[in-house]
Protein backbone atom coordinates (compact mmCIF):
# COMPACT_ATOMS: atom_id res chain seq x y z
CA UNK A 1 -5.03 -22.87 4.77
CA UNK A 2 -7.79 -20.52 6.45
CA UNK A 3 -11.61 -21.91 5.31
CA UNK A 4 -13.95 -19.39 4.47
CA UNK A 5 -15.86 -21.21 7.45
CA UNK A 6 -13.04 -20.63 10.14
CA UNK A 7 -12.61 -16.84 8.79
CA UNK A 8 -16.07 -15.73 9.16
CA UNK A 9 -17.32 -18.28 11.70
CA UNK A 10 -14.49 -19.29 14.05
CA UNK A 11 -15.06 -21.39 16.91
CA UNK A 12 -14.98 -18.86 20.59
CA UNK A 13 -14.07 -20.23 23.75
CA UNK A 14 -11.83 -19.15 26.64
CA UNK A 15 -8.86 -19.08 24.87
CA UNK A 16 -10.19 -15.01 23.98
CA UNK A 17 -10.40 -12.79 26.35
CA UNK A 18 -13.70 -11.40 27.03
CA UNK A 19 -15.20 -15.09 26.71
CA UNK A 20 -17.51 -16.32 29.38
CA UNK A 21 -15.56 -19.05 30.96
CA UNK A 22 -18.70 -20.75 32.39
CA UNK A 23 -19.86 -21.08 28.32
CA UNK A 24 -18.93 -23.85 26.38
CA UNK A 25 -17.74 -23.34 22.83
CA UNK A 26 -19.37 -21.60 20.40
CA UNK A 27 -19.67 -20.30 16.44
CA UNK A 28 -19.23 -16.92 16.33
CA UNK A 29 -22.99 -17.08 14.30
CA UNK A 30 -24.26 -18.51 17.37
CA UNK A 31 -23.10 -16.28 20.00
CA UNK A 32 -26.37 -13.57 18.81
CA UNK A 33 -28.34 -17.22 20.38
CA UNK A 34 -27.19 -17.13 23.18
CA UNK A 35 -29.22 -14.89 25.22
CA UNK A 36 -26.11 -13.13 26.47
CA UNK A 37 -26.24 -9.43 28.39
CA UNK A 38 -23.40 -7.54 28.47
CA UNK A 39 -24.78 -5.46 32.06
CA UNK A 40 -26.46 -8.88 33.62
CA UNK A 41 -22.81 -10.21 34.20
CA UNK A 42 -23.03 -12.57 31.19
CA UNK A 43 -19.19 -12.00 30.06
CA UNK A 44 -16.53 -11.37 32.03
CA UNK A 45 -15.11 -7.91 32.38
CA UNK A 46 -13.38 -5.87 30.75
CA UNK A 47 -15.08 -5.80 27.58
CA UNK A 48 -14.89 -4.42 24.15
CA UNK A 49 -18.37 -3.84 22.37
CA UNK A 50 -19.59 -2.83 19.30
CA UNK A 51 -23.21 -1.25 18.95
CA UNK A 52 -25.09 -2.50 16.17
CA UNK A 53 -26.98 0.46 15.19
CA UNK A 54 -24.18 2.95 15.24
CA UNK A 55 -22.28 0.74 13.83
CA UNK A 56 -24.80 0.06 10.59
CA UNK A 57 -25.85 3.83 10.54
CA UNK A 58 -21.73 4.79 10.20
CA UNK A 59 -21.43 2.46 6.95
CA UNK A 60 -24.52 4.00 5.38
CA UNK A 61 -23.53 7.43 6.08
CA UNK A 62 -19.94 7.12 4.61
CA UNK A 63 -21.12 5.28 2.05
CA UNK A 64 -24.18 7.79 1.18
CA UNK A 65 -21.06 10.93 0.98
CA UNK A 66 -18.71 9.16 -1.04
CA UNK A 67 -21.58 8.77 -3.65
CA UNK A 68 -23.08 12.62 -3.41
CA UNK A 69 -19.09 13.27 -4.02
CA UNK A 70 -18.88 11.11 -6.96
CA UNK A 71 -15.83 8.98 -5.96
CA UNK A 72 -15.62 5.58 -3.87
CA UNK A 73 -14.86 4.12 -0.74
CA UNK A 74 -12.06 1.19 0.03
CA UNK A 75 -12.02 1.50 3.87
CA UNK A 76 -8.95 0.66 5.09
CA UNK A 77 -8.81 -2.53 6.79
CA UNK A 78 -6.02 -2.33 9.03
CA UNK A 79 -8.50 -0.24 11.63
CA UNK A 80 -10.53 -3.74 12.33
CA UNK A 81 -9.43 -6.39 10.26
CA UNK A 82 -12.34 -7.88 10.89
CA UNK A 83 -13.76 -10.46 7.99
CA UNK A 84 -17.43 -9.35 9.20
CA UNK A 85 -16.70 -5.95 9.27
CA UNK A 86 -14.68 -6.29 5.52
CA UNK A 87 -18.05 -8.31 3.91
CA UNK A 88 -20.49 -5.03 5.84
CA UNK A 89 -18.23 -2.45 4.51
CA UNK A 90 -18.11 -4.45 0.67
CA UNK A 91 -22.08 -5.18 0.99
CA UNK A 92 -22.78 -1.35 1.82
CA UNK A 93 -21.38 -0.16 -1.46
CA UNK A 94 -17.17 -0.04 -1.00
CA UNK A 95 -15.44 -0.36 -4.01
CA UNK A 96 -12.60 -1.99 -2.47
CA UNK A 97 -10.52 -2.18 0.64
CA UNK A 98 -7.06 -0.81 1.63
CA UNK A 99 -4.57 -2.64 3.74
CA UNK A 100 -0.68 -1.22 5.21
CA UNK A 101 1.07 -5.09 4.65
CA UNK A 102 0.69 -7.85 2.83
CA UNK A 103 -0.09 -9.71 5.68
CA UNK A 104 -3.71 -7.80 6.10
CA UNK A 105 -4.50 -7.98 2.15
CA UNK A 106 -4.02 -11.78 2.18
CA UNK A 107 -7.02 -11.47 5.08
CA UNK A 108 -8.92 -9.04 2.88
CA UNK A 109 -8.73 -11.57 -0.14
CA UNK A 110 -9.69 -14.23 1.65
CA UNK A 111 -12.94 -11.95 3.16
CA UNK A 112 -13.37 -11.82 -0.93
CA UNK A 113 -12.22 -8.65 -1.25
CA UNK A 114 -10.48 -8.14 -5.29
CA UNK A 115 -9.80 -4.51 -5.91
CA UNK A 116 -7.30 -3.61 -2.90
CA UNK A 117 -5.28 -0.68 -2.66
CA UNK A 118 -1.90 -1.18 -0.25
CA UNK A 119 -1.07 2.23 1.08
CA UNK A 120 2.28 1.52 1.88
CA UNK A 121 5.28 0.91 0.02
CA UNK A 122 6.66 -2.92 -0.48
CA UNK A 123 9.85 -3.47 -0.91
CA UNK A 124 10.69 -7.15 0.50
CA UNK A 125 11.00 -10.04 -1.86
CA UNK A 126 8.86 -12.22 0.49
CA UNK A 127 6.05 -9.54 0.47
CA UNK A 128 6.33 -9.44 -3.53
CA UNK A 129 6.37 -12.61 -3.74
CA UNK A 130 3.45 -12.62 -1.66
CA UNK A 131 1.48 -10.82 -4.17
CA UNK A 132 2.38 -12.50 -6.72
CA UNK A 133 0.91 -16.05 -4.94
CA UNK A 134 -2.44 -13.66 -4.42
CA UNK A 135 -2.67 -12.74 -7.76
CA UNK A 136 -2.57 -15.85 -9.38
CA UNK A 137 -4.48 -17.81 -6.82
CA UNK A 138 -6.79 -15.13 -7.69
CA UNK A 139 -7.30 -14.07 -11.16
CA UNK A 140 -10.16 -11.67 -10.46
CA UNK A 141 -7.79 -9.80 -7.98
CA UNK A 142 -6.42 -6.52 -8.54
CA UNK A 143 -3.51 -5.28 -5.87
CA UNK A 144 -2.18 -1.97 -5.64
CA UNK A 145 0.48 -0.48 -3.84
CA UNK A 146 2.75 3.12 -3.48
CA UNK A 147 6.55 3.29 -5.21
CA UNK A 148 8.19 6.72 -3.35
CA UNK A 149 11.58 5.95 -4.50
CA UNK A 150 13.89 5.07 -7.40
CA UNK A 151 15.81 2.71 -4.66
CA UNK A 152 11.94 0.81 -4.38
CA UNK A 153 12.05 0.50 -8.28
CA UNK A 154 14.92 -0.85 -8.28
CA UNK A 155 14.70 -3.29 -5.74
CA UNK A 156 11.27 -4.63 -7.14
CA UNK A 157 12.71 -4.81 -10.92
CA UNK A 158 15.51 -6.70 -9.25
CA UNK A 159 13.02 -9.32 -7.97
CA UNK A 160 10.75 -9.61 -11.33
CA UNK A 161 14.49 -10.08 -12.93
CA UNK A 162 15.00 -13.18 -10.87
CA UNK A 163 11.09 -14.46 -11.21
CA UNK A 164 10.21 -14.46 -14.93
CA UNK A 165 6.30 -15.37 -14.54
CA UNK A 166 5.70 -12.90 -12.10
CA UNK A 167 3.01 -10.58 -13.76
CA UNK A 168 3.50 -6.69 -13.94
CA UNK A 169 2.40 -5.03 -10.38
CA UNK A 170 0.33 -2.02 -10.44
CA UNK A 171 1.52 0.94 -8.16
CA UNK A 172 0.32 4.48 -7.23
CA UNK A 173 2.94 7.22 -6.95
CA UNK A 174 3.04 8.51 -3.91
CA UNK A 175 3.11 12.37 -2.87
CA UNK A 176 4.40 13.15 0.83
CA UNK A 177 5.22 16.15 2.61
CA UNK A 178 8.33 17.72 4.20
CA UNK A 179 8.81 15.67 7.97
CA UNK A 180 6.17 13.28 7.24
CA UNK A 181 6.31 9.77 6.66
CA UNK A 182 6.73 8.06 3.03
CA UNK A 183 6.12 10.02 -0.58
CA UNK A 184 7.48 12.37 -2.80
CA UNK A 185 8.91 15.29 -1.36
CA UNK A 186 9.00 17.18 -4.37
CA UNK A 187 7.41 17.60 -8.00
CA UNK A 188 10.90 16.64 -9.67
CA UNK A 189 11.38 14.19 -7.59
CA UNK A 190 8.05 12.73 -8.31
CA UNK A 191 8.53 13.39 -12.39
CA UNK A 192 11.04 11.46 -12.44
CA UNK A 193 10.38 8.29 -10.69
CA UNK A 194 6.98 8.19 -12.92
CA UNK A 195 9.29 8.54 -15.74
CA UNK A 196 10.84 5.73 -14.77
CA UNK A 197 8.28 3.51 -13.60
CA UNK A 198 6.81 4.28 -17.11
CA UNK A 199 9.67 2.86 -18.78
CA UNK A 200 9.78 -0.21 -16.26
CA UNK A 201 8.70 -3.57 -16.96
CA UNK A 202 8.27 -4.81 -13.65
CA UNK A 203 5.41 -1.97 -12.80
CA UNK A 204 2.44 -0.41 -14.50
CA UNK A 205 2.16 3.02 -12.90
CA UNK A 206 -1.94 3.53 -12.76
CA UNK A 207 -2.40 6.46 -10.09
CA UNK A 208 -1.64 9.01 -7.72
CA UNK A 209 -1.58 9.03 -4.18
CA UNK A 210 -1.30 10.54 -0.63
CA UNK A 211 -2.16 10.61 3.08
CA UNK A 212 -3.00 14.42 4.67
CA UNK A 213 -4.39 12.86 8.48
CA UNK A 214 -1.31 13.47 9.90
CA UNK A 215 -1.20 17.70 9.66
CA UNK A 216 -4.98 17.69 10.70
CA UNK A 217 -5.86 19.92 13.64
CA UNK A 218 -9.21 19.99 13.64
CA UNK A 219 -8.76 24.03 12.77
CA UNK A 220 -10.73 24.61 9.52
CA UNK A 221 -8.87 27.13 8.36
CA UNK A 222 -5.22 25.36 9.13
CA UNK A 223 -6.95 22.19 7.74
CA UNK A 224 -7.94 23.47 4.38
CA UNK A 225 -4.87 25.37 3.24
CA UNK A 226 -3.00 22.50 4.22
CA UNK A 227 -5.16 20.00 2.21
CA UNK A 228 -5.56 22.26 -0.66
CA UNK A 229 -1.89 22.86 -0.98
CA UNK A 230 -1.27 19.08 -0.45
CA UNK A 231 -3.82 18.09 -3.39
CA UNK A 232 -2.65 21.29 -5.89
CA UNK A 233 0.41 18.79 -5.69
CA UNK A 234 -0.98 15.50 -6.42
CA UNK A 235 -3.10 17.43 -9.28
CA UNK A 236 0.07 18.95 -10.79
CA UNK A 237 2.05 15.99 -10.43
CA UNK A 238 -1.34 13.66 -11.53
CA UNK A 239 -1.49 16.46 -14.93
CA UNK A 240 2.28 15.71 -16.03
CA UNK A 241 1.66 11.93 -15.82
CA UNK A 242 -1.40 12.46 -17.87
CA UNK A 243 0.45 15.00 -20.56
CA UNK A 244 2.95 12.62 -21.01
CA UNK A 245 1.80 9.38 -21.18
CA UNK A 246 3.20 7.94 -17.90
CA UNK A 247 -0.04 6.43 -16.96
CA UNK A 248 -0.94 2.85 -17.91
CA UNK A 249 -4.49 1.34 -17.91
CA UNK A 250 -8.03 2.09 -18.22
CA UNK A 251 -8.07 4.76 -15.53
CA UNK A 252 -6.11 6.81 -13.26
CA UNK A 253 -6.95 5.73 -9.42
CA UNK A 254 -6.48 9.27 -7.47
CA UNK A 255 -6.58 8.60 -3.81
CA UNK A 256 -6.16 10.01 -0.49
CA UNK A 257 -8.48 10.29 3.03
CA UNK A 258 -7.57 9.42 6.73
CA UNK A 259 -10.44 9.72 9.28
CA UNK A 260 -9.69 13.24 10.72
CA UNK A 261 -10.14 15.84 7.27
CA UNK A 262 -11.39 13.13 4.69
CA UNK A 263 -13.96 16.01 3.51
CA UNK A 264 -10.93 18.31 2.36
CA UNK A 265 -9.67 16.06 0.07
CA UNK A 266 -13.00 14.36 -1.47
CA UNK A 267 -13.55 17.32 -3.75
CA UNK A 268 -10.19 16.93 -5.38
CA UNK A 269 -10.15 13.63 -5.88
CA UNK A 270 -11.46 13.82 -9.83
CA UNK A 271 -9.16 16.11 -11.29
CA UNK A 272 -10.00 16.35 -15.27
CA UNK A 273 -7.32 14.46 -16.90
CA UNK A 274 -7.64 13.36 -20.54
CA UNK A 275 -8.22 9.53 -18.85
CA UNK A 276 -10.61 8.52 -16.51
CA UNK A 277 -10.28 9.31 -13.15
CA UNK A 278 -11.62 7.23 -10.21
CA UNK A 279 -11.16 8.75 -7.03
CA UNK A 280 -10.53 6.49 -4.10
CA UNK A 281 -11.21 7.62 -0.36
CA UNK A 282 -9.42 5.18 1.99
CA UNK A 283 -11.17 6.58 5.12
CA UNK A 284 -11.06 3.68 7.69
CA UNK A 285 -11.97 4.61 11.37
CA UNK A 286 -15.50 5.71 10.34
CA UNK A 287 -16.90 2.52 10.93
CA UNK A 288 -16.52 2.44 14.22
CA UNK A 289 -16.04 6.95 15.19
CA UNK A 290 -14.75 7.53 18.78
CA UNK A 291 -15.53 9.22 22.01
CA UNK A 292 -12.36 11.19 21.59
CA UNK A 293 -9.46 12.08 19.02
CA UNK A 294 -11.83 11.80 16.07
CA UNK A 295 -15.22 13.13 17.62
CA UNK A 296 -13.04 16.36 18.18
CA UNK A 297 -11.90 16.36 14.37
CA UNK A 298 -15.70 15.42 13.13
CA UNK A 299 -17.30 18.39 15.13
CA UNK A 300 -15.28 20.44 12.28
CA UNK A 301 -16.17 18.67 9.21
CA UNK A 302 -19.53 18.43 10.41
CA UNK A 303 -19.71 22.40 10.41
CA UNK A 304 -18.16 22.14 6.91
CA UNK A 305 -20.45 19.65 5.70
CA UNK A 306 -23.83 21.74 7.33
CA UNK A 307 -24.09 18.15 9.62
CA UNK A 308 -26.58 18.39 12.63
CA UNK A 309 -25.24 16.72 15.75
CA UNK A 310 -25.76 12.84 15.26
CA UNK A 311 -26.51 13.14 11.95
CA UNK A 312 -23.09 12.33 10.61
CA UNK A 313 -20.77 9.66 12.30
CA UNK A 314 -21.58 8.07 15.54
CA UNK A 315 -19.52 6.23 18.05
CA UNK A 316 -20.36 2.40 18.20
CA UNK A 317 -17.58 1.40 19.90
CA UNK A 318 -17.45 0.92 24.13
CA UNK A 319 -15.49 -0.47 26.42
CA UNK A 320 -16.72 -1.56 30.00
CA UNK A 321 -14.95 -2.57 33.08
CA UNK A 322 -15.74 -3.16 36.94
CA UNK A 323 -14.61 -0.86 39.81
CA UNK A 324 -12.35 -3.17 41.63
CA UNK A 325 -10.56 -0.47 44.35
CA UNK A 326 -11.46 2.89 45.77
CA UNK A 327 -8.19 3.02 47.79
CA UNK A 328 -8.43 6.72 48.88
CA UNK A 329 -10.82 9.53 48.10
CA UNK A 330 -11.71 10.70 44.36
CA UNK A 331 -10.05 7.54 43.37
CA UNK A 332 -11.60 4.64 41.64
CA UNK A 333 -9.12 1.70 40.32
CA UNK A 334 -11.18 0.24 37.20
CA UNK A 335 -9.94 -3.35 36.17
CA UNK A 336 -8.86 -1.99 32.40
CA UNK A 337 -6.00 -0.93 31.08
CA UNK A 338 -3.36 -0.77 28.19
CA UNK A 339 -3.82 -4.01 27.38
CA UNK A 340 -7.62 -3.59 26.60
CA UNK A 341 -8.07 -0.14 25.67
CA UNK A 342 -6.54 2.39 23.08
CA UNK A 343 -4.13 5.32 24.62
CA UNK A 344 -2.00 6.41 21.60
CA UNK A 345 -3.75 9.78 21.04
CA UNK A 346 -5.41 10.06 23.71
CA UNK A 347 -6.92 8.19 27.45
CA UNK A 348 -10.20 6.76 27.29
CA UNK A 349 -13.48 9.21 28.42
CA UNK A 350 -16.25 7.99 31.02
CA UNK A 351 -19.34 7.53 29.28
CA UNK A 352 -21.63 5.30 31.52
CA UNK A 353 -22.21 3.84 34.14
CA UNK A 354 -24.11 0.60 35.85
CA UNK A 355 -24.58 -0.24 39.57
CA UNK A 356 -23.97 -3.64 39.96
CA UNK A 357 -27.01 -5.69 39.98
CA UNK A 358 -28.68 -3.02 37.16
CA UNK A 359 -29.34 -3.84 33.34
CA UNK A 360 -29.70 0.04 32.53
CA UNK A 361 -27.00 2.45 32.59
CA UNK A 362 -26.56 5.92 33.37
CA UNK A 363 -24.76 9.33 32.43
CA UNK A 364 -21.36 9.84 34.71
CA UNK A 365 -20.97 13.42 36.24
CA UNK A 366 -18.78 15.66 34.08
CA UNK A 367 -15.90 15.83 36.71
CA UNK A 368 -15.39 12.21 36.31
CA UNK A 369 -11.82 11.89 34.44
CA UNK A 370 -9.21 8.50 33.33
CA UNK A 371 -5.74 10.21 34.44
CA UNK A 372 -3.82 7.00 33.92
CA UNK A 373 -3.37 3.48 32.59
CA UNK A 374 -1.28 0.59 33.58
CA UNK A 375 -1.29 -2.26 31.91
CA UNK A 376 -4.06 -3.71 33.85
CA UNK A 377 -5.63 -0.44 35.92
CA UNK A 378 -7.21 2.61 34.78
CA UNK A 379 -7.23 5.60 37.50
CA UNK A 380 -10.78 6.98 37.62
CA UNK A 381 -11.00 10.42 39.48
CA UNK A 382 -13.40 13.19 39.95
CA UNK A 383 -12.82 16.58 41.60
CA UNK A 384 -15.59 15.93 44.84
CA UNK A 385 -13.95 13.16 46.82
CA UNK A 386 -17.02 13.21 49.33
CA UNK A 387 -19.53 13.47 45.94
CA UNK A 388 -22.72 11.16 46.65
CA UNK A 389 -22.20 10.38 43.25
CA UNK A 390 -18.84 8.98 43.61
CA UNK A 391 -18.79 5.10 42.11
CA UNK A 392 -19.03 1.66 44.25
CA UNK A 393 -16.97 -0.94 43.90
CA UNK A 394 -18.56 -3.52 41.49
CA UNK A 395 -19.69 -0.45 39.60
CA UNK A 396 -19.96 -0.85 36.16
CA UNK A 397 -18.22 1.47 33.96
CA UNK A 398 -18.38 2.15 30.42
CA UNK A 399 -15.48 4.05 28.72
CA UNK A 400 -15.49 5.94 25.16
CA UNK A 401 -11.90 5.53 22.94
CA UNK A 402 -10.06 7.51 21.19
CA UNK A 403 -8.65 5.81 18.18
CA UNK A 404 -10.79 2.79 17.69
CA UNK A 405 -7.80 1.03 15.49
CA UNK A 406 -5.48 0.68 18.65
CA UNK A 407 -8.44 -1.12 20.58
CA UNK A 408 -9.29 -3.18 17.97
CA UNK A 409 -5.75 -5.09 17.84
CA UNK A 410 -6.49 -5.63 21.35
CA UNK A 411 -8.80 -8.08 21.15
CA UNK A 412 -9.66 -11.35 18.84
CA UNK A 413 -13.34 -10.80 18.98
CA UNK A 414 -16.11 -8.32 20.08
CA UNK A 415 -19.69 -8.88 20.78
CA UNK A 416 -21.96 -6.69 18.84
CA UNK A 417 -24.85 -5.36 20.84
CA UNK A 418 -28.16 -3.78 20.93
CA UNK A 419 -29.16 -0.31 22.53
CA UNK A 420 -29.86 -1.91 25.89
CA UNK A 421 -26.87 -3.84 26.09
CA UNK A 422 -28.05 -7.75 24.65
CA UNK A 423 -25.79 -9.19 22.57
CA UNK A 424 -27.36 -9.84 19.35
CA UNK A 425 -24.15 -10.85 17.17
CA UNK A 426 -20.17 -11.00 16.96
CA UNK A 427 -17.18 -10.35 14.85
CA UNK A 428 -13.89 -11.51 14.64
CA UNK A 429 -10.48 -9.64 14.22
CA UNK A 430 -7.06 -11.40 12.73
CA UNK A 431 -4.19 -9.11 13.63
């Protein structure tokens, strides 16, 4: 069984990539100690960093919203699953945390999270049972997760059947849209599985759910009709529950908010029901932003919002690697690649760079491009082959993401560091 010591303090050596291998072993509370610099050759390249004050301002400001909105925050944890980053996000004011498997909330309990939100559906006896080991290790603990189907019910009153003690799970019905992923495709479709979980004894239906990050384009006007039509849904389907009686508890959790259009769907997160509402935004890549994918999608909520530039979310997460090859002109080889760096949505951008021998880094010319990745290389071109600006091998560079979650399972830990580069602290990540 984990500790609470070898969670949030785990012993760092070689064995993790991104270790210096002339270091001996170390508590991740000692690495801030060690006098480390990321540009003075300290750790061995490539190298995923997080920077401290981007990374503290992005949990106050998401933190500060949800409150002027009125609703809360459980980040979802699969983007870091980071203990440190869990206990930050919880300290700064998040009501809870979200997880996709059962597998991350067991990390999230053990971080000491206890009101978790699974936005997924779970189906598997091992993965119910799984709960039901959480929730009575844990009596304080409160787990919720998304029903979409009759076929769900039934397998999950099939399991409670067979396992008498098991307590009564709570569940969120979920709303989902024509050729997306899980949820309700329709209202009567949706009626009627409330109905039954209602009637169920293995379930206590006690909110309403959905996901709208995967329509976003980053087009205000596309954006908003498509989140208000999603959430006139949820609120009509949220209304019959409510009418009826199909809602068990205290409150009604209504809950919704990727990273890309969380803004769109804040507002209607509190619809007036005869019961309590508590609206639930599960935005999770805020805490670290990006250099790409969702720096694109904040420029638009940041005109929504009335944001200046930098005031809202800011990117805190880099990664740096070493020119290794320029095999032919306009072409750099940089010793990074899929295996380091996210390149689901989109390739990583040039951000800085540092001659070799130099603690200070620079801006890169605008011409300077990543056109590929192999599992090992990035291909670094710019449109000048004979530019005086062109970089050395040994060169430093430091790349901006897009999509900080596909980075993050890349690596077990990341130093955190300071504006100029020392290496003040350190998380961990359990994937």
């Amino acid at each position: 069984m984990t500790t609470d010591n070898e969670l949030f303090d785990p012993i760092l050596d070689t064995r993790f990539k991104g270790y210096p291998r002339t270091q001996p072993p170390k508590r991740r509370s000692e690495i801030g100690q060690a006098g480390w610099h990321v540009l003075a050759g300290d750790l061995p390249l490539p190298l995923a960093v997080l920077k401290r004050e981007a990374l503290e301002h992005n949990l106050a400001w998401m933190q500060a919203r949800v409150r002027q909105w009125g609703i809360d925050l459980a980040p979802h944890g699969k983007t870091t699953m980071s203990p440190q980053l869990f206990r930050r996000q919880l300290d700064a004011g998040a009501w809870g945390l979200t997880f996709a498997t059962v597998t991350q909330l067991a990390v999230g309990v053990a971080a000491g999270a206890r009101r978790t939100l699974i936005a997924n559906q779970v189906v598997s006896d091992e993965d119910l049972a799984g709960i039901q080991l959480l929730l009575h290790a844990h009596m304080d603990l409160r787990v919720v997760f998304l029903v979409d189907s009759l076929a769900q019910l039934g397998l999950i009153e099939a399991w409670a059947e067979r396992h008498h003690e098991s307590l009564p799970l709570e569940v969120m019905l979920e709303i989902g849209v024509e050729g997306g992923r899980t949820g309700c495709r329709t209202q009567e479709e949706a009626v009627t599985l409330a109905t039954a979980l209602r009637q169920s004894k293995a379930v206590r239906l006690v909110g309403i759910e959905c996901y709208e990050g995967l329509a976003a384009t980053g087009e205000s006007g596309a954006d908003t009709a498509y989140a208000n039509a999603l959430m006139d849904r949820v609120e009509a389907v949220a209304r019959h529950c409510d009418t009826h009686g199909l809602f068990e508890g205290d409150e009604v959790i209504v809950s919704a908010g990727g990273s890309a259009i969380f803004d769109l769907v804040a507002g209607r997160l509190k619809p007036a029901l005869k019961a309590g509402v508590r609206g639930v935004l599960r935005s999770g890549c805020y805490v670290t932003h990006d250099h790409g994918f969702y720096k694109r999608m904040l420029s638009a909520v940041d005109q929504r919002l009335g944001c200046d530039c930098g005031e809202s979310l800011r990117p805190a997460m880099e990664v740096w690697a070493t020119v290794q090859s320029r095999p032919e002109p306009g072409l750099a080889i940089l010793a990074v690649g899929k295996r380091d760096i996210s390149f689901d949505l989109s390739l990583p951008v040039p951000i800085a760079r540092a001659a070799r021998g130099s603690l200070v880094p620079e801006g890169v010319p605008a011409d300077w491009k990543i056109t590929g990745l192999n599992d090992q290389h990035a291909y670094l071109r710019w449109d000048d082959a004979a530019s005086p600006q062109a970089p050395a091998v040994g060169d430093r560079i430091g790349l901006g993401i897009s999509h900080p979650c596909t980075t993050f399972d890349k690596w077990h830990w990341m130093p955190v560091v300071e504006e100029d580069y020392r290496v003040s602290d350190a998380v961990s990540m359990h994937f």
